[in-house]
N, C-alpha and C. Protein backbone atom coordinates (compact mmCIF):
# COMPACT_ATOMS: atom_id res chain seq x y z
N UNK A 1 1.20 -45.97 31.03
CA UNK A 1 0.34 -44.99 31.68
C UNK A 1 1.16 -43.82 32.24
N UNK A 2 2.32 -44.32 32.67
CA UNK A 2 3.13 -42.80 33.54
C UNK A 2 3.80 -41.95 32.38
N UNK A 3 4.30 -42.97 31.13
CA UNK A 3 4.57 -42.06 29.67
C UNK A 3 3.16 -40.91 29.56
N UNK A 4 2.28 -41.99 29.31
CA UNK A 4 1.25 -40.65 28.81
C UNK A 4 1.11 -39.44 30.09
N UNK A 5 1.11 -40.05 31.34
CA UNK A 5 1.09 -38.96 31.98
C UNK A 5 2.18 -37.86 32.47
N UNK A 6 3.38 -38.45 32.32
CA UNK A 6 4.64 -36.82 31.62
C UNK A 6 4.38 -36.46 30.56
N UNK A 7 3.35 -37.11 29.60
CA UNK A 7 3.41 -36.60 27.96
C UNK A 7 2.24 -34.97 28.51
N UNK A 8 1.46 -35.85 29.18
CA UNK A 8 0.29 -34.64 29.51
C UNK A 8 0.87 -33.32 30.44
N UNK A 9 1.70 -33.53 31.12
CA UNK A 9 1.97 -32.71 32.35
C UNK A 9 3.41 -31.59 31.44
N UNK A 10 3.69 -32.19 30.46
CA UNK A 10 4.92 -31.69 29.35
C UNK A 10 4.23 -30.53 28.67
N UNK A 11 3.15 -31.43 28.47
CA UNK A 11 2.51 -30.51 27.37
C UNK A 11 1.49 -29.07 28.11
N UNK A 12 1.09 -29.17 29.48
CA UNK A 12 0.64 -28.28 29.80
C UNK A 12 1.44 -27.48 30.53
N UNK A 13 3.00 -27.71 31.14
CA UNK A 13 4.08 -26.73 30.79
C UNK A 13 4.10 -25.53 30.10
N UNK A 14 4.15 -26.71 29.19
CA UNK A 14 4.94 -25.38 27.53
C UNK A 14 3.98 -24.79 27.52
N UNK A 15 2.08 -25.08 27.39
CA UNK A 15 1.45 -23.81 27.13
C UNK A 15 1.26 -23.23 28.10
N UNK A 16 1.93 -23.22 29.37
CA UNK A 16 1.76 -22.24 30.39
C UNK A 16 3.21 -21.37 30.09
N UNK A 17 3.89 -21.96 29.73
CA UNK A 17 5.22 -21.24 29.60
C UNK A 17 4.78 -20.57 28.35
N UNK A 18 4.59 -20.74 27.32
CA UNK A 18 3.97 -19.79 25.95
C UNK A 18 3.14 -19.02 26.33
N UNK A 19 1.76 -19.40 27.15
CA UNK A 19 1.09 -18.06 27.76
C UNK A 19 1.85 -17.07 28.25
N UNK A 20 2.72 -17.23 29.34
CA UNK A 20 3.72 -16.24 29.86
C UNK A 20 4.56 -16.01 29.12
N UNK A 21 5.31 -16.28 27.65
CA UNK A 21 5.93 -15.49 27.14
C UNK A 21 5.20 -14.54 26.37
N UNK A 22 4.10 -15.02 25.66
CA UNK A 22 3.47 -14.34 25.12
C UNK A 22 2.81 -12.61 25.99
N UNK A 23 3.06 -12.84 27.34
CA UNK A 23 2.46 -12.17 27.75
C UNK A 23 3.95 -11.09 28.64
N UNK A 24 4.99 -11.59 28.11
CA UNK A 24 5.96 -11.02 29.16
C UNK A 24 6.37 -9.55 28.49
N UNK A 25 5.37 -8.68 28.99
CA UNK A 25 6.24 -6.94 28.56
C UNK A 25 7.05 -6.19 29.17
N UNK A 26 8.12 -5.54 28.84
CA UNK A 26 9.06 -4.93 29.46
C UNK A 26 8.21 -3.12 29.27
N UNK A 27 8.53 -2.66 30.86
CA UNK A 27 8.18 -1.05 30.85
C UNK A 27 9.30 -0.51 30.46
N UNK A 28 8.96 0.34 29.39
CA UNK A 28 10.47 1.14 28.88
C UNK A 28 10.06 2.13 28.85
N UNK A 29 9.13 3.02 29.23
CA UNK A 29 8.69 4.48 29.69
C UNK A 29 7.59 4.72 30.83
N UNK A 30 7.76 5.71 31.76
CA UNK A 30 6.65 5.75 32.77
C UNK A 30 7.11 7.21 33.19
N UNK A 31 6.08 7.91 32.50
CA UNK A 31 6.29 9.27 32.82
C UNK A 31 4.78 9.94 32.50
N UNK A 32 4.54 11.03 33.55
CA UNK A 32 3.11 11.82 32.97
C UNK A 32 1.78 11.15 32.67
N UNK A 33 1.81 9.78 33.38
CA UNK A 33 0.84 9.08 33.69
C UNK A 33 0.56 8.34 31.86
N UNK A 34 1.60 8.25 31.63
CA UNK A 34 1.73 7.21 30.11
C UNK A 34 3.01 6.26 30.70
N UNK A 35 2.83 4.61 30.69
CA UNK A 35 3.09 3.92 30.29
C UNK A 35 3.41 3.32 28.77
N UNK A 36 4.52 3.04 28.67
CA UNK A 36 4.92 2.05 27.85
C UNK A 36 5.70 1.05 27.83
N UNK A 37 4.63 0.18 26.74
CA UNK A 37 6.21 -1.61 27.24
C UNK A 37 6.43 -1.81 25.57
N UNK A 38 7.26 -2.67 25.74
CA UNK A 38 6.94 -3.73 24.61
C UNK A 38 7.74 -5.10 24.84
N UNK A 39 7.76 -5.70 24.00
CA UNK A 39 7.80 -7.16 24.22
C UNK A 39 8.57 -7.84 23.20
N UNK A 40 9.04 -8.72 22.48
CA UNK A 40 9.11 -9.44 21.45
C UNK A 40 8.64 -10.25 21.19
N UNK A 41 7.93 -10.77 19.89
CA UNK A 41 7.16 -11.64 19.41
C UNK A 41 7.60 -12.07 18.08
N UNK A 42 7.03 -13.53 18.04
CA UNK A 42 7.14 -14.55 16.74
C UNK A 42 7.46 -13.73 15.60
N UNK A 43 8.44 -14.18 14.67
CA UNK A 43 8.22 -13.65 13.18
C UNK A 43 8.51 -12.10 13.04
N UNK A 44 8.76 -11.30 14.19
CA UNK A 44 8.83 -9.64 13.67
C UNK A 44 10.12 -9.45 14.58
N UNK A 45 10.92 -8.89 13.55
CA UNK A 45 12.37 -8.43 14.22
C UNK A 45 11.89 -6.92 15.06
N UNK A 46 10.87 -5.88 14.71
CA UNK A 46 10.83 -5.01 15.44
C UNK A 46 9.70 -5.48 16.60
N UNK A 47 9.95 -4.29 18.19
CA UNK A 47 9.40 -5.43 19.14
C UNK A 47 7.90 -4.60 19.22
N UNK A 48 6.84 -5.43 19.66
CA UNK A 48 5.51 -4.76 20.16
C UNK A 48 5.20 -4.03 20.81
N UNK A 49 4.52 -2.72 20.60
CA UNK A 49 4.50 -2.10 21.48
C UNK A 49 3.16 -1.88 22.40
N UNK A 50 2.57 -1.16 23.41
CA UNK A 50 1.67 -1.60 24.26
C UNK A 50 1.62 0.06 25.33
N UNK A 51 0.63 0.91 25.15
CA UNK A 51 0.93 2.03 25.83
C UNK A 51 -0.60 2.12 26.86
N UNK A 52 -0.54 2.45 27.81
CA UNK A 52 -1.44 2.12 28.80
C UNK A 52 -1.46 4.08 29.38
N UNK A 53 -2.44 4.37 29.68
CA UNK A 53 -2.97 5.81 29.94
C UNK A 53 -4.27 5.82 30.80
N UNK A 54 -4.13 7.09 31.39
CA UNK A 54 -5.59 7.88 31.75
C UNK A 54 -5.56 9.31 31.14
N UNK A 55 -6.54 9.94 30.90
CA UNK A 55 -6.57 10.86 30.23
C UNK A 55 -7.83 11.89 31.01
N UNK A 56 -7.84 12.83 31.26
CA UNK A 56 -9.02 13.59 31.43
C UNK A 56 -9.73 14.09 30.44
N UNK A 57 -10.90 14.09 30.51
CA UNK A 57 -11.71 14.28 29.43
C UNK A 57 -12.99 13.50 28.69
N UNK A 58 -13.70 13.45 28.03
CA UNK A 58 -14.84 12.34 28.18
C UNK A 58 -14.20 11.76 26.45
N UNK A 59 -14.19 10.50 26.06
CA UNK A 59 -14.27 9.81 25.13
C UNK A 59 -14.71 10.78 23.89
N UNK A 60 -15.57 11.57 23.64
CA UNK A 60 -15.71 12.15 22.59
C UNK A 60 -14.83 12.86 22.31
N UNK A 61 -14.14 13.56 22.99
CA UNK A 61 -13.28 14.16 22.38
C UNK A 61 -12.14 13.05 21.69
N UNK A 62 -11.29 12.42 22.25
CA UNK A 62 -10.27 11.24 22.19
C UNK A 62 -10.81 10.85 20.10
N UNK A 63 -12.42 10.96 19.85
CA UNK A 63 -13.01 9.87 19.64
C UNK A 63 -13.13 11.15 18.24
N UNK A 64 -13.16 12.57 18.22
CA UNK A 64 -13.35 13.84 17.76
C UNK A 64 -11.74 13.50 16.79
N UNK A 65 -10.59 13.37 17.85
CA UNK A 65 -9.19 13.84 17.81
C UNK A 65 -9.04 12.76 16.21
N UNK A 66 -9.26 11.31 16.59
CA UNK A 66 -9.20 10.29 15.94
C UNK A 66 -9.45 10.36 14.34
N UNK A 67 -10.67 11.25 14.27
CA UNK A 67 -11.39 10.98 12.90
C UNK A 67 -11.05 12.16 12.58
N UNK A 68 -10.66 13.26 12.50
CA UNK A 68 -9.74 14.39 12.04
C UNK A 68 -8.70 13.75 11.89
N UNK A 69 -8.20 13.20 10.69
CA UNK A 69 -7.15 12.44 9.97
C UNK A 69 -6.67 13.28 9.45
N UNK A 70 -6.59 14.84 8.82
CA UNK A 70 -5.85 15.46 8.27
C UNK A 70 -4.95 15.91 9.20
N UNK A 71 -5.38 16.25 10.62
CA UNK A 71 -4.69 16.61 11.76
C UNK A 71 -3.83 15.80 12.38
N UNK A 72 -3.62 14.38 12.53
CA UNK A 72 -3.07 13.63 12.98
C UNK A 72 -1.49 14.23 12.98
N UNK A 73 -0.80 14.98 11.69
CA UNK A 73 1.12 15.39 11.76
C UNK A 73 0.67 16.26 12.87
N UNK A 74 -0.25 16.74 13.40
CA UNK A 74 -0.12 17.49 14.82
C UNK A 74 0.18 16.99 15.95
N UNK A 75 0.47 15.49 16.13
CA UNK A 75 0.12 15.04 17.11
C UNK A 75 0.88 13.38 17.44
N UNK A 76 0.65 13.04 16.37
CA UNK A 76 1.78 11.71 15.98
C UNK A 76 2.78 11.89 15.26
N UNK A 77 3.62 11.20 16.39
CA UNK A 77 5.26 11.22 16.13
C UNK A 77 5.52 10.79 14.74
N UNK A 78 6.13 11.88 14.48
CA UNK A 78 7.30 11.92 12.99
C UNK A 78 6.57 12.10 11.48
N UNK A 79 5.14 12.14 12.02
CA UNK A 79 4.29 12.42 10.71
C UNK A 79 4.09 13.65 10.29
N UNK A 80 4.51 13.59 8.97
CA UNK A 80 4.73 14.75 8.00
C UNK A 80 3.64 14.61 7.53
N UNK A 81 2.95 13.80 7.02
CA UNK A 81 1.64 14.15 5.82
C UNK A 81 0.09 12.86 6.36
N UNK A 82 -0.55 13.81 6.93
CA UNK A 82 -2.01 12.64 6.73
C UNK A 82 -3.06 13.29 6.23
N UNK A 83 -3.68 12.18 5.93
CA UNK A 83 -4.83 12.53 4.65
C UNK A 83 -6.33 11.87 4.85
N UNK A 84 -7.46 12.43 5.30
CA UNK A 84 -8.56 11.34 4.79
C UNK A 84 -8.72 10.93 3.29
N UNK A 85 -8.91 9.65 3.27
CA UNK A 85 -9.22 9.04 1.51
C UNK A 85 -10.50 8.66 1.48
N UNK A 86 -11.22 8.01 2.75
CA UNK A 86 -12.47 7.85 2.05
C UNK A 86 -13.50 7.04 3.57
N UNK A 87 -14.85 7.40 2.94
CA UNK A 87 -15.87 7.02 4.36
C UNK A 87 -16.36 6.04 3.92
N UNK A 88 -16.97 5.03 4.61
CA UNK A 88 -17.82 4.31 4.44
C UNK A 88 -18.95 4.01 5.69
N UNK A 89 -18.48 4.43 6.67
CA UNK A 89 -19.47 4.98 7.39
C UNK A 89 -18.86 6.25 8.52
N UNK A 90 -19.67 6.60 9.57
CA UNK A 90 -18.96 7.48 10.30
C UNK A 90 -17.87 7.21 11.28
N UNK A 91 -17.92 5.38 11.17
CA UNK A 91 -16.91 4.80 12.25
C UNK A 91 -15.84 3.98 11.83
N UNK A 92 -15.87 4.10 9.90
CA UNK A 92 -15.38 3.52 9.46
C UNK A 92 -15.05 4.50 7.97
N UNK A 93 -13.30 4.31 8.08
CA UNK A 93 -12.89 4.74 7.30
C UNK A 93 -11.21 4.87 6.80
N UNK A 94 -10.66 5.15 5.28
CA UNK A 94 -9.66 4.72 4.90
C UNK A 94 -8.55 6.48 5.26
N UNK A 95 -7.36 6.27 5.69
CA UNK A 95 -6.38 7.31 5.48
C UNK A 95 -5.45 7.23 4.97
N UNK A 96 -4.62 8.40 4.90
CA UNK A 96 -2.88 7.54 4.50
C UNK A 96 -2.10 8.83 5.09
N UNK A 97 -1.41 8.27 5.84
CA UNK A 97 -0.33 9.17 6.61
C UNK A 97 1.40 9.15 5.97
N UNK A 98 2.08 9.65 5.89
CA UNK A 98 3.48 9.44 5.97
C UNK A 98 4.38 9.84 6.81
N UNK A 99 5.28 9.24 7.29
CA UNK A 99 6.31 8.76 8.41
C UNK A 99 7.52 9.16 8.13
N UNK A 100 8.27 10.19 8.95
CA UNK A 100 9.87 10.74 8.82
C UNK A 100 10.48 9.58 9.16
N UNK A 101 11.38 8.94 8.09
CA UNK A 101 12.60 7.86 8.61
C UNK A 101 13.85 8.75 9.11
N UNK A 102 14.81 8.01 9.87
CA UNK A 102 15.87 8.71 9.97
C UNK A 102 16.76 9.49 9.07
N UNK A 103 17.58 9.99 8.57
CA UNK A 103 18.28 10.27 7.68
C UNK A 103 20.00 9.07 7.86
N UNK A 104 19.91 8.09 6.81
CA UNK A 104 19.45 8.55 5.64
C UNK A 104 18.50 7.53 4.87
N UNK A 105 17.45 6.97 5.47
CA UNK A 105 16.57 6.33 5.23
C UNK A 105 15.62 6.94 4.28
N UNK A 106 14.99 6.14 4.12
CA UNK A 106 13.88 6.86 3.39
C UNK A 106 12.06 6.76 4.18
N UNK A 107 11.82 7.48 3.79
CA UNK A 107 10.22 7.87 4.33
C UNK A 107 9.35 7.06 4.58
N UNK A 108 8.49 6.64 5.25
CA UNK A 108 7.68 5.02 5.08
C UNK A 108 6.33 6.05 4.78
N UNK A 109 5.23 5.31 4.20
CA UNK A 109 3.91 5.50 4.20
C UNK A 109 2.85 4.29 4.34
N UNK A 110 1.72 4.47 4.72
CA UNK A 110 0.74 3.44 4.98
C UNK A 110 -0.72 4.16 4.76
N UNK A 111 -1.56 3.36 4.16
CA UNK A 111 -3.07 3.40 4.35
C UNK A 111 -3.70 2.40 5.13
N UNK A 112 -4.00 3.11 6.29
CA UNK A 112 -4.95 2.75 7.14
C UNK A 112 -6.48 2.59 7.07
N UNK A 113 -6.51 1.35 7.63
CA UNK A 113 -8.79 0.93 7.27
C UNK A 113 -8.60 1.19 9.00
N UNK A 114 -9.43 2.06 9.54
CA UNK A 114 -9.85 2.61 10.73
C UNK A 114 -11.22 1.83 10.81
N UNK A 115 -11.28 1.13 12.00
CA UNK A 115 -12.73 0.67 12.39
C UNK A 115 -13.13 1.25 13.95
N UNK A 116 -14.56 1.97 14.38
CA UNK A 116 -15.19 1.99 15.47
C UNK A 116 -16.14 1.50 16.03
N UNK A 117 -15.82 0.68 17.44
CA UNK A 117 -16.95 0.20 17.77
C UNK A 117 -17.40 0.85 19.26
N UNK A 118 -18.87 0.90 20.02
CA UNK A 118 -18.81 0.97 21.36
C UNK A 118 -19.39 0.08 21.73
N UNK A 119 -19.53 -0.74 22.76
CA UNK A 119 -20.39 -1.33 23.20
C UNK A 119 -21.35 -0.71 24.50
N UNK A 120 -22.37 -1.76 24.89
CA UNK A 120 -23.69 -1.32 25.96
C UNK A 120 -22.74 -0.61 27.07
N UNK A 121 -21.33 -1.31 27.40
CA UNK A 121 -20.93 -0.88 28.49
C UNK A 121 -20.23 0.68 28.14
N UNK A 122 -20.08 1.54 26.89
CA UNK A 122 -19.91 2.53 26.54
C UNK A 122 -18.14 2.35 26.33
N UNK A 123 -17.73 1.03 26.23
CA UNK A 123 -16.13 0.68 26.13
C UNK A 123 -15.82 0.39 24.69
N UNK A 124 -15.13 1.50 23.93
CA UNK A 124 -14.87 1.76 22.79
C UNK A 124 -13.45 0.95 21.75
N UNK A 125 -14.05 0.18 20.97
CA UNK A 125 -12.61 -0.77 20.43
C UNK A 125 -12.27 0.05 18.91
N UNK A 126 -11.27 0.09 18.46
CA UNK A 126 -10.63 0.63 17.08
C UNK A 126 -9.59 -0.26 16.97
N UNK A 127 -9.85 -1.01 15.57
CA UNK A 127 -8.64 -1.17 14.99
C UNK A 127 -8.43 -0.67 13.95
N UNK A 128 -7.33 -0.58 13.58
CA UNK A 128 -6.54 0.63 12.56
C UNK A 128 -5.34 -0.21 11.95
N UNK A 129 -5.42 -0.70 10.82
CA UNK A 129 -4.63 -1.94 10.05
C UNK A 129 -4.55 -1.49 8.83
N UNK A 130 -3.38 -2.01 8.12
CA UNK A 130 -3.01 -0.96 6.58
C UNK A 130 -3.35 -2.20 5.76
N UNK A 131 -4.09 -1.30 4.91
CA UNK A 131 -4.28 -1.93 3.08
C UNK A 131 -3.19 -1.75 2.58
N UNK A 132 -2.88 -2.62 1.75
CA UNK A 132 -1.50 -2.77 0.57
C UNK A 132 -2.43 -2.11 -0.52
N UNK A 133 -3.74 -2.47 -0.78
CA UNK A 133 -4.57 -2.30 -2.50
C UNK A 133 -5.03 -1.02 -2.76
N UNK A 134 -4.86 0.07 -1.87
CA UNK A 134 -5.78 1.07 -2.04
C UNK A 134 -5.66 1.90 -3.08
N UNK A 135 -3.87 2.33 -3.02
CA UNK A 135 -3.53 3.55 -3.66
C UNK A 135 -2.05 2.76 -3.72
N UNK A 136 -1.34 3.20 -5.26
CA UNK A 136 -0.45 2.81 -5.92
C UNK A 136 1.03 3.64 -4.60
N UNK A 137 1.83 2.74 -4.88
CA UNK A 137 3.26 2.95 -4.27
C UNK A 137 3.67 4.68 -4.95
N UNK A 138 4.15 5.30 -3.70
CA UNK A 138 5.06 6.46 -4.65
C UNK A 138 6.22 6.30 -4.18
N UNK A 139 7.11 7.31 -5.65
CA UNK A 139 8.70 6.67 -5.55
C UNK A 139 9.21 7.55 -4.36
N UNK A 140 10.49 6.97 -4.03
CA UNK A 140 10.87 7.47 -3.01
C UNK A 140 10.56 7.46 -1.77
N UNK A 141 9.33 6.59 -1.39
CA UNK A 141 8.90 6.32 -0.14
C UNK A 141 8.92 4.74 0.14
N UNK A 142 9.07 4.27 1.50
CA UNK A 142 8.57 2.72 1.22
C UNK A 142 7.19 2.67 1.70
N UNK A 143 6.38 1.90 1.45
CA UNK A 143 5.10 1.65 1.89
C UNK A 143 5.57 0.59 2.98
N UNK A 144 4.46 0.68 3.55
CA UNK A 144 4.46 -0.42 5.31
C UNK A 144 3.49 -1.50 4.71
N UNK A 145 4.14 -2.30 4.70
CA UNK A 145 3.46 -3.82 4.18
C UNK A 145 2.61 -4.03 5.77
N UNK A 146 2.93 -4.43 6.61
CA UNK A 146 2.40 -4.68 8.04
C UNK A 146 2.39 -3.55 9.29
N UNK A 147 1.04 -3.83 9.40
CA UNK A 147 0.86 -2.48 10.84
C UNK A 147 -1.06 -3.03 11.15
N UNK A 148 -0.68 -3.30 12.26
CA UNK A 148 -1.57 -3.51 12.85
C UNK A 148 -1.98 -2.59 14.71
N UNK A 149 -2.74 -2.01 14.92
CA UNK A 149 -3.15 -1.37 15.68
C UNK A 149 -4.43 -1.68 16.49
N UNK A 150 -4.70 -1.78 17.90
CA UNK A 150 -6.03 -1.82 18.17
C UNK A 150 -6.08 -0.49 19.82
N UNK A 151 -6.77 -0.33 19.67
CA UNK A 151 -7.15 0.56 20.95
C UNK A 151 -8.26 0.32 21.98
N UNK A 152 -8.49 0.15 22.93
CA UNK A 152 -9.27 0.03 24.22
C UNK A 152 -9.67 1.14 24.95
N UNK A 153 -10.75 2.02 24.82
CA UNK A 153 -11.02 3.06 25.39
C UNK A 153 -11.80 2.93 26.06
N UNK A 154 -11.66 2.82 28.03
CA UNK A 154 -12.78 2.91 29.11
C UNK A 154 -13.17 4.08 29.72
N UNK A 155 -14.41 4.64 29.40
CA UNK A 155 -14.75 5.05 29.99
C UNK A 155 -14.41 5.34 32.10
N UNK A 156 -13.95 5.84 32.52
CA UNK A 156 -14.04 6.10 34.26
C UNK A 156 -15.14 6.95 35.07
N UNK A 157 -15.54 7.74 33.88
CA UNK A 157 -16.54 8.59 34.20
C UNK A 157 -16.58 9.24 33.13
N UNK A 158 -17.41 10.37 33.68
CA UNK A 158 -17.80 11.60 32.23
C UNK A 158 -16.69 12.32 32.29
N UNK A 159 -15.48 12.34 33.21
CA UNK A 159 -14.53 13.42 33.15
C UNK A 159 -13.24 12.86 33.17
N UNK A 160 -13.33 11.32 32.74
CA UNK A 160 -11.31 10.80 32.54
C UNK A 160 -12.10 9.58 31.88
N UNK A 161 -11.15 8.88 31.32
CA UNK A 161 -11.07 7.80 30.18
C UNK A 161 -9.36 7.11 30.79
N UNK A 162 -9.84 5.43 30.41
CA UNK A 162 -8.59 4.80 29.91
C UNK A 162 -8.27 4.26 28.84
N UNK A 163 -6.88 4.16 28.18
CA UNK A 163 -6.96 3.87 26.77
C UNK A 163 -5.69 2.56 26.99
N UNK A 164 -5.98 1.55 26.37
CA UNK A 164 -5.17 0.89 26.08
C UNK A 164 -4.73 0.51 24.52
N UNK A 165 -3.58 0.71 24.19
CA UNK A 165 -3.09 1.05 22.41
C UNK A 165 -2.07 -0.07 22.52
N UNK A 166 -2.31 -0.93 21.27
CA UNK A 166 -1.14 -2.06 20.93
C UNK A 166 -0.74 -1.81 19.71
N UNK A 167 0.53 -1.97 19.15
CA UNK A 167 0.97 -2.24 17.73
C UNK A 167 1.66 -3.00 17.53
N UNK A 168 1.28 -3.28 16.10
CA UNK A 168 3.11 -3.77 15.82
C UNK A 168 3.08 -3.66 14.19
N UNK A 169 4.44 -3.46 14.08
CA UNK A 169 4.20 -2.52 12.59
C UNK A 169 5.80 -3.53 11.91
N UNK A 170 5.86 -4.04 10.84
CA UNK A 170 6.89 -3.98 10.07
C UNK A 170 7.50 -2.96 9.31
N UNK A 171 8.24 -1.75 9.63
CA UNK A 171 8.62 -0.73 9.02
C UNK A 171 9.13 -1.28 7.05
N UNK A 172 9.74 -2.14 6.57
CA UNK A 172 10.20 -2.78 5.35
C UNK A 172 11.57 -2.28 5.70
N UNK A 173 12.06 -2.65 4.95
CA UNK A 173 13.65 -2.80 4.29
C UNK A 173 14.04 -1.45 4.78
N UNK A 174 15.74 -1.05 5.28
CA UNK A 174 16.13 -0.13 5.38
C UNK A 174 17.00 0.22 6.80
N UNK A 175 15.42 0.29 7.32
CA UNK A 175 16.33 1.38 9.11
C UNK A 175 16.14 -0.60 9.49
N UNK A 176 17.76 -0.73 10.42
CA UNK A 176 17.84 -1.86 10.96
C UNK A 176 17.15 -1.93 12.57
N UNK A 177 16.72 -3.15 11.92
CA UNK A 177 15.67 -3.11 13.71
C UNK A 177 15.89 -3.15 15.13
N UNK A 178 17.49 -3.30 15.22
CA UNK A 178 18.04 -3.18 16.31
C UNK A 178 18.01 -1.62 16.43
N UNK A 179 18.12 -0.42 15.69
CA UNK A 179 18.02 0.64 16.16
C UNK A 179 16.74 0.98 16.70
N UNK A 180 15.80 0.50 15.83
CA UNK A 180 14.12 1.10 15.84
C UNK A 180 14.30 0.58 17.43
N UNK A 181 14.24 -0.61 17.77
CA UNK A 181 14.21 -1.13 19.30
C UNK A 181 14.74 -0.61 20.41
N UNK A 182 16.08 0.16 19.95
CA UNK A 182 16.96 1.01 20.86
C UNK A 182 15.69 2.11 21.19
N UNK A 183 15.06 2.62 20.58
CA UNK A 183 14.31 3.79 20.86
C UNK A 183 12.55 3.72 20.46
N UNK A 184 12.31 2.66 20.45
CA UNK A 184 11.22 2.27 20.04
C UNK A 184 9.38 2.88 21.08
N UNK A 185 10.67 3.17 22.74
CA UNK A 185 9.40 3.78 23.59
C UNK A 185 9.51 5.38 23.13
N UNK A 186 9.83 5.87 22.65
CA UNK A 186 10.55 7.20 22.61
C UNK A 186 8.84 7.46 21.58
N UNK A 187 9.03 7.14 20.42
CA UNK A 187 8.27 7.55 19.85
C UNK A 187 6.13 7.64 20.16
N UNK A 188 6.01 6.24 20.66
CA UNK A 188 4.83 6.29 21.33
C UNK A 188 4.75 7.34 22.73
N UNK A 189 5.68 7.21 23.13
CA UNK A 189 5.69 8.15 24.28
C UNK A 189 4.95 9.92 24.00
N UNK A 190 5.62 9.92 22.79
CA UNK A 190 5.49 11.38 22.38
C UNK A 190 4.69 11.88 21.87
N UNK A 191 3.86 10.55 21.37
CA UNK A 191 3.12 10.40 20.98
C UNK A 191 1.52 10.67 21.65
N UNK A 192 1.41 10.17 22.92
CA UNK A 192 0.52 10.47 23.53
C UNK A 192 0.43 10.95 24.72
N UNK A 193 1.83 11.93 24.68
CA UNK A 193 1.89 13.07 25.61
C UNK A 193 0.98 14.13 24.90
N UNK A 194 1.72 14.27 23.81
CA UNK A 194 0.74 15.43 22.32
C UNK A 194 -0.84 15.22 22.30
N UNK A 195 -1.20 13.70 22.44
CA UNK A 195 -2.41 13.21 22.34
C UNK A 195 -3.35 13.82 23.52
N UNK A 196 -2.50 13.79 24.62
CA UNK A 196 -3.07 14.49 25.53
C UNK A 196 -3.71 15.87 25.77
N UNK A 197 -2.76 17.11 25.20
CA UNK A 197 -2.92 18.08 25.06
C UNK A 197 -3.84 18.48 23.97
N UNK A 198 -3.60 17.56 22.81
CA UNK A 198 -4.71 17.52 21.45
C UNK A 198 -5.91 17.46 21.77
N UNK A 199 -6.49 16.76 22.92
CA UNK A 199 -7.89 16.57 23.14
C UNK A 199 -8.37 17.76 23.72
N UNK A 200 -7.89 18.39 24.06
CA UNK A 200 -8.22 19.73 25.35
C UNK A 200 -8.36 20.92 24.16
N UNK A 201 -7.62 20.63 23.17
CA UNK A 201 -7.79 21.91 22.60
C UNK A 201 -9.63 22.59 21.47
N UNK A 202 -9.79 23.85 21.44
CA UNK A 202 -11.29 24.42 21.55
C UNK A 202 -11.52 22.75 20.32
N UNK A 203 -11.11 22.70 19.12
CA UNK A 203 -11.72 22.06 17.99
C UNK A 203 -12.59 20.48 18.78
N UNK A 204 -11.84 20.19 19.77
CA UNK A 204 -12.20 18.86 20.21
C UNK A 204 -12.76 19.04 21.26
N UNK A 205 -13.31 20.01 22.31
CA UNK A 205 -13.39 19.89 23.70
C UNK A 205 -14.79 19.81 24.32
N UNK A 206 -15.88 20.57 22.59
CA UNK A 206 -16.87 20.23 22.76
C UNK A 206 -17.79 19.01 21.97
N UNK A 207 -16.79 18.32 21.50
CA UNK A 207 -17.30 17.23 20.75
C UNK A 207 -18.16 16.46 21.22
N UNK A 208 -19.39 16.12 20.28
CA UNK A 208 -20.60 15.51 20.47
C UNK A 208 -20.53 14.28 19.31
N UNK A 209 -20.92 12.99 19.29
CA UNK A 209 -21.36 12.37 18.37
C UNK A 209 -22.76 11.58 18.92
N UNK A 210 -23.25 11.23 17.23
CA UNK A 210 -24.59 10.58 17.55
C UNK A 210 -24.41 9.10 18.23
N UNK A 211 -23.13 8.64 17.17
CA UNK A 211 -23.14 7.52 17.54
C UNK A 211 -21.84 6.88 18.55
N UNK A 212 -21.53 8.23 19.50
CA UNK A 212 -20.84 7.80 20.58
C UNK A 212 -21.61 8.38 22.17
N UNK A 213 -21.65 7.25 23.06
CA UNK A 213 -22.36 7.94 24.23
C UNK A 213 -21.02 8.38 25.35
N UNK A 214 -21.19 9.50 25.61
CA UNK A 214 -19.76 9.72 27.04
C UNK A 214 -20.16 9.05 28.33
């Protein structure tokens, strides 16, 4: 009886200790009211990342910025080329962006399946995860086998929003992942400093959708 009961008290340890690793993020940027952490996790040599914000402005715009996929090299770090490829509805849809590697790396690219949801409480979820099948490899670039993305957008009012953004991306073969990690807040950071200013500007500021409420 006292075996099984260290067997039980062992075992609810470790998944308290796995909850807390799973959950242990390091802040590696805090500037301009953007947070960023990341963490390390199972199976991926590059580490997770996790960017936490307030933003002024009502959700439509944020929500305007998003689905203008040709615009995105305005705004996300290191992207040279994005593209819409295709709708399937207005909250759902395919892109493909490409990504400056360092020199002398080579270029990464990915097609992204973009999904939107809101719910009653007007709290907006996107995930944004790459197809391998869409569109054939081109030479000279690597394609991103793994990238997974989700976003959390709360509403605070009609005049600020919070966003919570996770990734984690396998870049493939090439740039070693101890560098990407050396600088890994750098890029989200810059990311939605730009993001910030992107929403304010005339194309987005009066954005309306049917099927988003502010």
């Amino acid at each position: 009886m006292k075996c099984c009961s260290l067997i039980l008290v062992s075992v609810c340890l470790f998944l308290q200790f796995s909850a807390k690793s799973q959950e242990d993020w390091s802040l590696k940027k805090d500037k301009n009211s953007i947070k960023v952490f990341t963490r390390k996790t199972k199976n991926f040599k590059v580490d997770e990342i996790k960017v936490e914000c307030e933003f002024d402005g009502r959700v439509s715009q944020l929500v305007a910025v998003l689905l203008d996929v040709n615009k995105h090299y305005e705004w996300v770090y290191k992207t040279t080329k994005s593209q819409f490829l295709k709708k399937i509805t207005d909250t759902d849809i395919f892109f493909y962006t490409e990504i400056q590697a360092p020199w002398p790396f080579e270029n990464r690219d990915l097609i992204v399946h973009m999904k939107m949801l809101q719910n009653s409480n007007k709290i907006i979820t996107i995930e944004a995860n790459n197809v391998n099948d869409f569109m054939p490899d081109k030479k000279h670039i690597v394609r991103v086998r793994y990238s997974r993305a989700n976003w959390i957008i709360t509403p605070l009012n009609n005049k600020k929003f919070k966003i919570e953004y996770r990734v984690q991306i396998d870049p493939g073969d090439g740039v070693p992942a101890w560098i990407l990690n050396l600088f890994i807040a750098n890029g989200p950071y810059d990311t939605f400093l730009k993001l910030k200013e992107q929403i304010q500007r005339p194309p987005y500021l009066n954005a309306k959708f049917s099927f988003i409420a502010d």
